[in-house]
PDB file of N, CA and C in Angstrom:
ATOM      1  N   UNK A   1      28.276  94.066  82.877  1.00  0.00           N
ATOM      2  CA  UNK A   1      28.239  94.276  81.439  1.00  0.00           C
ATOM      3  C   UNK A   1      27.119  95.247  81.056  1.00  0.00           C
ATOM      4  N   UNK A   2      25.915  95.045  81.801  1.00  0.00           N
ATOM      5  CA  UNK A   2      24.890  96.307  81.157  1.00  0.00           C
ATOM      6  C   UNK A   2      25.370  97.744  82.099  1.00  0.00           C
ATOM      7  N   UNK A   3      25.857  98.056  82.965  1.00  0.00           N
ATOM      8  CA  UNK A   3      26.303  99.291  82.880  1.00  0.00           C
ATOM      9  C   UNK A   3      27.157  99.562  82.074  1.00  0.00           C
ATOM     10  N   UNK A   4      28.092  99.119  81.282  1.00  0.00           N
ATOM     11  CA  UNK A   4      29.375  99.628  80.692  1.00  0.00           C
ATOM     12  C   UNK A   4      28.781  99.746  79.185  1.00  0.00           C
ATOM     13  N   UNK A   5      27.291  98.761  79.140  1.00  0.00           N
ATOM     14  CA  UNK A   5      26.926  99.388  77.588  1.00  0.00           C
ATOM     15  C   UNK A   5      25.575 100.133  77.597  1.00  0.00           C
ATOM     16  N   UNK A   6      25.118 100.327  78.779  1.00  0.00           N
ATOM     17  CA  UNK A   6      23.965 101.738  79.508  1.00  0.00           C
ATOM     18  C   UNK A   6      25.108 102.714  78.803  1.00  0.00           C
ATOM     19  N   UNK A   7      25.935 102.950  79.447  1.00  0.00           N
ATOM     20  CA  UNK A   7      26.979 103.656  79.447  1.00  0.00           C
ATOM     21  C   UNK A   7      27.426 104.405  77.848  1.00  0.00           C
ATOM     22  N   UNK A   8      27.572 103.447  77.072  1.00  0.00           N
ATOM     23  CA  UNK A   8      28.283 103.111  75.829  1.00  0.00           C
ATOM     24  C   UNK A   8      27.155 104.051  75.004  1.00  0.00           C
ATOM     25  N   UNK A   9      25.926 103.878  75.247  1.00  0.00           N
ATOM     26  CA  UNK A   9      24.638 104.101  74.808  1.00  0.00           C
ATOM     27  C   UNK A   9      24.065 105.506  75.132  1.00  0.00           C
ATOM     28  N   UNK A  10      24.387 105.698  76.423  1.00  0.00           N
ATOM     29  CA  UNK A  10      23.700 107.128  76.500  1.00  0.00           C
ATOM     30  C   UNK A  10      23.011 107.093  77.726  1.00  0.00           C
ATOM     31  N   UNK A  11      23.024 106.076  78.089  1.00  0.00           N
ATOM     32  CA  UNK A  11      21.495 106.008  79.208  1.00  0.00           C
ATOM     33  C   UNK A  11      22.282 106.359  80.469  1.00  0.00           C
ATOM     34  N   UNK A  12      21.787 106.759  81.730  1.00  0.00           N
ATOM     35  CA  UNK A  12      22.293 107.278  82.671  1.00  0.00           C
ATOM     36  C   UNK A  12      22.737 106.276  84.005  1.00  0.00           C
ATOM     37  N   UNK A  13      23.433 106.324  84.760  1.00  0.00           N
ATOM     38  CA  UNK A  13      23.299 105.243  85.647  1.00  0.00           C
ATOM     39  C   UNK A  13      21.720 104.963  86.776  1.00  0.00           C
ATOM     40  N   UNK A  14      21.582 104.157  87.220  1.00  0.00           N
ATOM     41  CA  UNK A  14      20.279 103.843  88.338  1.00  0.00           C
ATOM     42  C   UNK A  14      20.612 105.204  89.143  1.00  0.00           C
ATOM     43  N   UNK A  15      21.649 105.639  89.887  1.00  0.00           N
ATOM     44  CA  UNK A  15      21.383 106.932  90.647  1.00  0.00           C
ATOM     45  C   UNK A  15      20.999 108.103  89.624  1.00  0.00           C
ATOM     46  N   UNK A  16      21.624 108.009  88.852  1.00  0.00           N
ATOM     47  CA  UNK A  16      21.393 109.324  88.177  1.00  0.00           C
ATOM     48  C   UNK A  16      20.031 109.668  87.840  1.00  0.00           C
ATOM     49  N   UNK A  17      18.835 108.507  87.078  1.00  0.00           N
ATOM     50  CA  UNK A  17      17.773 108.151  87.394  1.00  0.00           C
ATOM     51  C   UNK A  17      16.933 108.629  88.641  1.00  0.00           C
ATOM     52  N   UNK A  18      17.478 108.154  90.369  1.00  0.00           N
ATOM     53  CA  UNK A  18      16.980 108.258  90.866  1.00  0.00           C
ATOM     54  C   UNK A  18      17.274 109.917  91.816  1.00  0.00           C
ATOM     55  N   UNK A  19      18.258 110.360  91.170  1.00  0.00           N
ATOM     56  CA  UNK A  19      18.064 111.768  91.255  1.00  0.00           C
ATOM     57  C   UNK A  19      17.459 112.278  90.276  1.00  0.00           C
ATOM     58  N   UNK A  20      17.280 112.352  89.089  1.00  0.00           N
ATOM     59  CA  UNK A  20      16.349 112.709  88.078  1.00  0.00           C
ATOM     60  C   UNK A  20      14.828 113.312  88.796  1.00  0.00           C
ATOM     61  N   UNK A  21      14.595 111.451  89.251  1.00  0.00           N
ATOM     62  CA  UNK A  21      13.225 111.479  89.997  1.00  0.00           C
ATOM     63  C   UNK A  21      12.587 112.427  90.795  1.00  0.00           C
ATOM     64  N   UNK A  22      13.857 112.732  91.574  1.00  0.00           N
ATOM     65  CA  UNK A  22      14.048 113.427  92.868  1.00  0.00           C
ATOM     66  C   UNK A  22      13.513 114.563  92.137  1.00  0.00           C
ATOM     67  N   UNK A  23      14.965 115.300  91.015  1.00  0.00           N
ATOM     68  CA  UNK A  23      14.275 117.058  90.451  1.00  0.00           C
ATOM     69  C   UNK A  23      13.012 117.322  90.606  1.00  0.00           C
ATOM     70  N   UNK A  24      12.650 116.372  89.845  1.00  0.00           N
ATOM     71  CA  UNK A  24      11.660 116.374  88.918  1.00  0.00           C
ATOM     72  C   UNK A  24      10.314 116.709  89.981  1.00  0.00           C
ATOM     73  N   UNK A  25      10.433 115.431  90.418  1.00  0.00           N
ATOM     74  CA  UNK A  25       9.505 115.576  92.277  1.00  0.00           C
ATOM     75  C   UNK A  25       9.235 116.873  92.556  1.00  0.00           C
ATOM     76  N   UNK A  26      10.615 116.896  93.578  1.00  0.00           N
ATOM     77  CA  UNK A  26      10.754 118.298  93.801  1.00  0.00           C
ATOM     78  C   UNK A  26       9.958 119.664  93.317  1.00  0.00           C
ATOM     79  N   UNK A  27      10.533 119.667  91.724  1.00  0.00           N
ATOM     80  CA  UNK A  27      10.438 121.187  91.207  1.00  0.00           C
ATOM     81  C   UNK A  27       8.542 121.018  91.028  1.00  0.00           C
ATOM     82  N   UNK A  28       8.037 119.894  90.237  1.00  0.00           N
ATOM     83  CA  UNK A  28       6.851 120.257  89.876  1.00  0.00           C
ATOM     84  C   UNK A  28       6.291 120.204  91.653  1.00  0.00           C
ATOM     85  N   UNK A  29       6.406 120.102  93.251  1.00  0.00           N
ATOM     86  CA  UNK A  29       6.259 120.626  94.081  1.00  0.00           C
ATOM     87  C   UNK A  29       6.286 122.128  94.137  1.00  0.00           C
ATOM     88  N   UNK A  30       6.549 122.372  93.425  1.00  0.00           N
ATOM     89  CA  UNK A  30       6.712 124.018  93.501  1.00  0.00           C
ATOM     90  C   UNK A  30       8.200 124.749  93.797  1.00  0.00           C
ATOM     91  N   UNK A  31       9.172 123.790  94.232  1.00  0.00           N
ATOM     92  CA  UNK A  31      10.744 124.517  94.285  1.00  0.00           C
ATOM     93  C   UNK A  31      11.439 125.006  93.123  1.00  0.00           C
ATOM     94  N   UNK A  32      12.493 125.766  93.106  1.00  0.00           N
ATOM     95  CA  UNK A  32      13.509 126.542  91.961  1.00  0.00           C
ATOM     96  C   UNK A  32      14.486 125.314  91.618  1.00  0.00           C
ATOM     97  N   UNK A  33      14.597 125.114  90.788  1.00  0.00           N
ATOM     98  CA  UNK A  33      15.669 124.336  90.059  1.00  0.00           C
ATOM     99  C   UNK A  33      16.859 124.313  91.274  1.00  0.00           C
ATOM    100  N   UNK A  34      17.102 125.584  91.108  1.00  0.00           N
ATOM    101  CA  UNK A  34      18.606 125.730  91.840  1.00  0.00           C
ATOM    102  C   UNK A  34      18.217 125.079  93.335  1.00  0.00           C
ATOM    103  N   UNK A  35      17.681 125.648  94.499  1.00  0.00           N
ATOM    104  CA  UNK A  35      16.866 125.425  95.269  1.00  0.00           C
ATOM    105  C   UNK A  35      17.538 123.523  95.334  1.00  0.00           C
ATOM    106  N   UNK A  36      16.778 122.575  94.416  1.00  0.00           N
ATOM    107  CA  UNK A  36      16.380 121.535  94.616  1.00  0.00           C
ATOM    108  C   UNK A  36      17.965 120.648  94.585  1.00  0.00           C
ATOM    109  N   UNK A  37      18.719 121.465  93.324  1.00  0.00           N
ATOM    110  CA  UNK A  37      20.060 121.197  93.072  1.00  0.00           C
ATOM    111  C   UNK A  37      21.108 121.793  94.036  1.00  0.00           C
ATOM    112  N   UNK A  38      21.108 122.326  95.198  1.00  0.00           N
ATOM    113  CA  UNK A  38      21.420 122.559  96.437  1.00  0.00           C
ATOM    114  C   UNK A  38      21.061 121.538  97.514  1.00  0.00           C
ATOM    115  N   UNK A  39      20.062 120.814  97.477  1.00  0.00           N
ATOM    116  CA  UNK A  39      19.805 120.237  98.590  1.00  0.00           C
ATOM    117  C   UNK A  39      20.785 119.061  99.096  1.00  0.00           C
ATOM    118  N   UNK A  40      20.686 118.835 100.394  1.00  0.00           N
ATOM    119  CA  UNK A  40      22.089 117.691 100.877  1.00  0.00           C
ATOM    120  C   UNK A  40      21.557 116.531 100.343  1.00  0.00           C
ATOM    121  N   UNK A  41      20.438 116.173  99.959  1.00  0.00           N
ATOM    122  CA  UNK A  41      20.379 114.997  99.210  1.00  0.00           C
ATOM    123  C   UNK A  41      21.122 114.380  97.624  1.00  0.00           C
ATOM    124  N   UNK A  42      21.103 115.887  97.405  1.00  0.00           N
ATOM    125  CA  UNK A  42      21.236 116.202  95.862  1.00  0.00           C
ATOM    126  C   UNK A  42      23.005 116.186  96.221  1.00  0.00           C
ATOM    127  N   UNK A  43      23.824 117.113  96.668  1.00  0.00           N
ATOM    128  CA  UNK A  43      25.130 117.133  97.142  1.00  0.00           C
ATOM    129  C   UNK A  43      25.569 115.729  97.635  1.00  0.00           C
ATOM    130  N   UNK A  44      24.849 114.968  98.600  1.00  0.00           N
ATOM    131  CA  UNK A  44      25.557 113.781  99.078  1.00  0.00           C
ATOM    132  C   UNK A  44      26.019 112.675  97.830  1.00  0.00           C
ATOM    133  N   UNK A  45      25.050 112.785  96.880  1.00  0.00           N
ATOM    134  CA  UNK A  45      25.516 111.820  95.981  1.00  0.00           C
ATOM    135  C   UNK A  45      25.805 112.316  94.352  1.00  0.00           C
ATOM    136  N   UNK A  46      25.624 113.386  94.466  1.00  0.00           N
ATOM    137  CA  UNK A  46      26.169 113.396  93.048  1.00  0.00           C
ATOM    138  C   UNK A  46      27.397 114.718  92.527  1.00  0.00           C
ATOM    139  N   UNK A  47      28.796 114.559  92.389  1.00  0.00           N
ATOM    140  CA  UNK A  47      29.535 115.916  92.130  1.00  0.00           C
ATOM    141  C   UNK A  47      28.889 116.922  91.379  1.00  0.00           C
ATOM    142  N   UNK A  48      29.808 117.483  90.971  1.00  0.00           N
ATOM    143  CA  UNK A  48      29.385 118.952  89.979  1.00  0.00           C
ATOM    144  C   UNK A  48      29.227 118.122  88.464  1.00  0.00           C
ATOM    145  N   UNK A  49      30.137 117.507  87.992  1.00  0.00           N
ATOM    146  CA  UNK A  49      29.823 116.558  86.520  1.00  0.00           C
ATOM    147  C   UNK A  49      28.457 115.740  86.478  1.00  0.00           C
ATOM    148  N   UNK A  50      28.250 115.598  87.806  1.00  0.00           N
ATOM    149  CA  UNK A  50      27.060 114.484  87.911  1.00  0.00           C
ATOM    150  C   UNK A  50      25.823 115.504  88.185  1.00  0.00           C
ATOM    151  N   UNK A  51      25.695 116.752  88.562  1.00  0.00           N
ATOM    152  CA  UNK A  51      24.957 117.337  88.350  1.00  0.00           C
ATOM    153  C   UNK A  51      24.436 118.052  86.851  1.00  0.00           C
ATOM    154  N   UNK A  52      25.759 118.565  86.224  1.00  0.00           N
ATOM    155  CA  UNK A  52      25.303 119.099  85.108  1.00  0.00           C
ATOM    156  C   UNK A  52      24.557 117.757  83.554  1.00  0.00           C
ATOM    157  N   UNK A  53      24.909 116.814  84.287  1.00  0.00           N
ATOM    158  CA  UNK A  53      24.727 115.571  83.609  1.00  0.00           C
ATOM    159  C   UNK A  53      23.210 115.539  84.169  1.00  0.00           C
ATOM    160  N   UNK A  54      22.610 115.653  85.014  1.00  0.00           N
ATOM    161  CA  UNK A  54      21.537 115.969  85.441  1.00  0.00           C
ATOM    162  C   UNK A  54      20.649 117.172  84.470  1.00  0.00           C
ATOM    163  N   UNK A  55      21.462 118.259  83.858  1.00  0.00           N
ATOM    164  CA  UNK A  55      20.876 119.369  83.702  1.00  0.00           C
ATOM    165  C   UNK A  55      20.655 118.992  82.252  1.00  0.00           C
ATOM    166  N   UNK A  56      21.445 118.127  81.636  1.00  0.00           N
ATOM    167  CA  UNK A  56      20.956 117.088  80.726  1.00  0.00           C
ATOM    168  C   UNK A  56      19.996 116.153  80.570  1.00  0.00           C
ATOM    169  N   UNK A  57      19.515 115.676  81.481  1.00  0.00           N
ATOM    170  CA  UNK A  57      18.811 114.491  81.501  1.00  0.00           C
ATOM    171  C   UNK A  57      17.461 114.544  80.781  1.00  0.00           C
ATOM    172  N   UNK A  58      16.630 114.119  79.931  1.00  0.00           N
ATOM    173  CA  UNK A  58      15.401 114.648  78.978  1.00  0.00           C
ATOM    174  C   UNK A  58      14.086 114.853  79.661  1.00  0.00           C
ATOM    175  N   UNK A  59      14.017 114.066  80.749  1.00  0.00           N
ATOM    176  CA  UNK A  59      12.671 114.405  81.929  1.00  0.00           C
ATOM    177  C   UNK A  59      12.862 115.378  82.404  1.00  0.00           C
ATOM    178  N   UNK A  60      14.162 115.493  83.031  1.00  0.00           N
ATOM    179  CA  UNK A  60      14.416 116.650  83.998  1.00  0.00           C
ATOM    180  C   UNK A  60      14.432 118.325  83.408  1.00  0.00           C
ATOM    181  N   UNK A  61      14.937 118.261  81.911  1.00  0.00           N
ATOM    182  CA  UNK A  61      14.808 119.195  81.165  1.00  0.00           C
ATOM    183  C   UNK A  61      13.052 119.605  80.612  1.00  0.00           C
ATOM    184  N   UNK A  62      12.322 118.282  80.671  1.00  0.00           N
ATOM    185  CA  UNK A  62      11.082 118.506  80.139  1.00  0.00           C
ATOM    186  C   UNK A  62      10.832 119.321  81.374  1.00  0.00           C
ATOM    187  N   UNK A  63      10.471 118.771  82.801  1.00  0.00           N
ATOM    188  CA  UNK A  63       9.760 118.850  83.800  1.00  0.00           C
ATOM    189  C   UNK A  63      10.176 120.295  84.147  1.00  0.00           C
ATOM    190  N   UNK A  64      11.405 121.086  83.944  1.00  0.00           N
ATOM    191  CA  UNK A  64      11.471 122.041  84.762  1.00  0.00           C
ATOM    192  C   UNK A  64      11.553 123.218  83.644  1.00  0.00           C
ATOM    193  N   UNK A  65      11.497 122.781  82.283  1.00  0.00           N
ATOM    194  CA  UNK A  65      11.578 123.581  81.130  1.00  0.00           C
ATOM    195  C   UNK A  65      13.328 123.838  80.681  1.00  0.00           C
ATOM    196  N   UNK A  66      13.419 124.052  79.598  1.00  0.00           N
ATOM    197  CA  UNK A  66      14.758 124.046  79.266  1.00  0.00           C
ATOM    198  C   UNK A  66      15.067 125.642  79.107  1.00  0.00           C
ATOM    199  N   UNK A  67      14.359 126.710  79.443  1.00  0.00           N
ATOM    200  CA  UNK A  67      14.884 128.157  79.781  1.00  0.00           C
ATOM    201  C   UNK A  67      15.764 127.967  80.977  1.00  0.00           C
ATOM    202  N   UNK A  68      15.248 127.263  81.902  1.00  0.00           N
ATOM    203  CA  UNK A  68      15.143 127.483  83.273  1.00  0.00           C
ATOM    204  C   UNK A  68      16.478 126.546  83.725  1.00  0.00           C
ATOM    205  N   UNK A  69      16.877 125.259  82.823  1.00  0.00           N
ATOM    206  CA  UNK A  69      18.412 124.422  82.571  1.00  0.00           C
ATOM    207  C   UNK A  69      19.194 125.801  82.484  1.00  0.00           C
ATOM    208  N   UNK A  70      18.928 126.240  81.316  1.00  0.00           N
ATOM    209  CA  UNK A  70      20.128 127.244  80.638  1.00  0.00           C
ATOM    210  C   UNK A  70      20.411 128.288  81.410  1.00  0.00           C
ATOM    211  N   UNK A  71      19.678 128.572  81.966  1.00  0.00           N
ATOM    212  CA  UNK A  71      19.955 130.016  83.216  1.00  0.00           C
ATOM    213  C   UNK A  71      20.633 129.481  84.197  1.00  0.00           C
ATOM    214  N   UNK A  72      20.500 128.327  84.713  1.00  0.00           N
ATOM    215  CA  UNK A  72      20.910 127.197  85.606  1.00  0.00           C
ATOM    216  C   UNK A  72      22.559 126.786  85.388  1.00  0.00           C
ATOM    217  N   UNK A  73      22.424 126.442  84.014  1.00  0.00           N
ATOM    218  CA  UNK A  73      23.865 125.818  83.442  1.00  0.00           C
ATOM    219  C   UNK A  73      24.735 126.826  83.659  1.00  0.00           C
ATOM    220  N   UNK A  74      23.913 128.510  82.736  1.00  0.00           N
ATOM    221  CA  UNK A  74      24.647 129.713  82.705  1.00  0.00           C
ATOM    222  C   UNK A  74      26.214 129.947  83.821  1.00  0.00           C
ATOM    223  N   UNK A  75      24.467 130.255  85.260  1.00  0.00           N
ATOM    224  CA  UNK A  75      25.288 130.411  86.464  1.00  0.00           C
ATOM    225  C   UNK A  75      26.423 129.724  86.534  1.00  0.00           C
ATOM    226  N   UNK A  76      26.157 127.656  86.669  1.00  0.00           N
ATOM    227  CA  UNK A  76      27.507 127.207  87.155  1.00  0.00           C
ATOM    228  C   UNK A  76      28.376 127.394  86.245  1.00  0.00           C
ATOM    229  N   UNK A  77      28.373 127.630  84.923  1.00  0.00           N
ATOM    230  CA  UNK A  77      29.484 127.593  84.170  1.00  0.00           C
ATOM    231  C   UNK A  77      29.852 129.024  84.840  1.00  0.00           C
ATOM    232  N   UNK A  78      29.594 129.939  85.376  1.00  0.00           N
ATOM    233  CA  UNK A  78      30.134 131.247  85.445  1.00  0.00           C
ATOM    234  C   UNK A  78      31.176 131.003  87.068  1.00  0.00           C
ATOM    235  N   UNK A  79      30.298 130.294  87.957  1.00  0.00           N
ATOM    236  CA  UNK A  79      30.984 129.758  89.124  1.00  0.00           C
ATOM    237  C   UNK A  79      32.230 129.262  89.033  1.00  0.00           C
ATOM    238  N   UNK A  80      32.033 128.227  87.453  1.00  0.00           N
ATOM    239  CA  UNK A  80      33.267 127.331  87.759  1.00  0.00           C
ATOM    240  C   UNK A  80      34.427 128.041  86.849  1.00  0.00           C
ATOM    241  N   UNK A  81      34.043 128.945  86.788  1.00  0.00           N
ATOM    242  CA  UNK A  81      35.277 129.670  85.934  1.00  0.00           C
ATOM    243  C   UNK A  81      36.857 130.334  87.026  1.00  0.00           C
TER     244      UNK A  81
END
């Protein structure tokens, strides 16, 4: 019942969270957005919806700046065309 009203609400699932973490980690390490959103960690568990849902997320947008989402988003929307 609390995922389906996490859900209902806005909030993200526990993985999505714990990839969040991961970006976030990552980028303020010093890696490229893209870079971090390539990695097989990042691929093993989350699709392309579950990534850009990522490029959403409000930490992950703080932590890596929201120029740097949109250039990001840009690309895949241009990929997935």
């Amino acid at each position: 019942m609390a995922g389906i009203l996490s859900k209902l609400f806005g909030r993200g699932s526990r993985t999505e969270d714990v990839l969040a973490r991961y970006v976030i980690a990552e980028t303020r390490g010093g890696r490229a957005l893209q870079e971090v959103l390539n990695d097989p960690y990042i691929k093993n568990r989350a699709d392309r919806v579950q990534v850009l849902r990522l490029l959403d997320h409000p930490e992950v947008v703080d932590a890596v700046g929201g120029d740097a989402v949109a250039r990001l988003r840009a690309q895949l929307d241009e990929l997935g065309r």
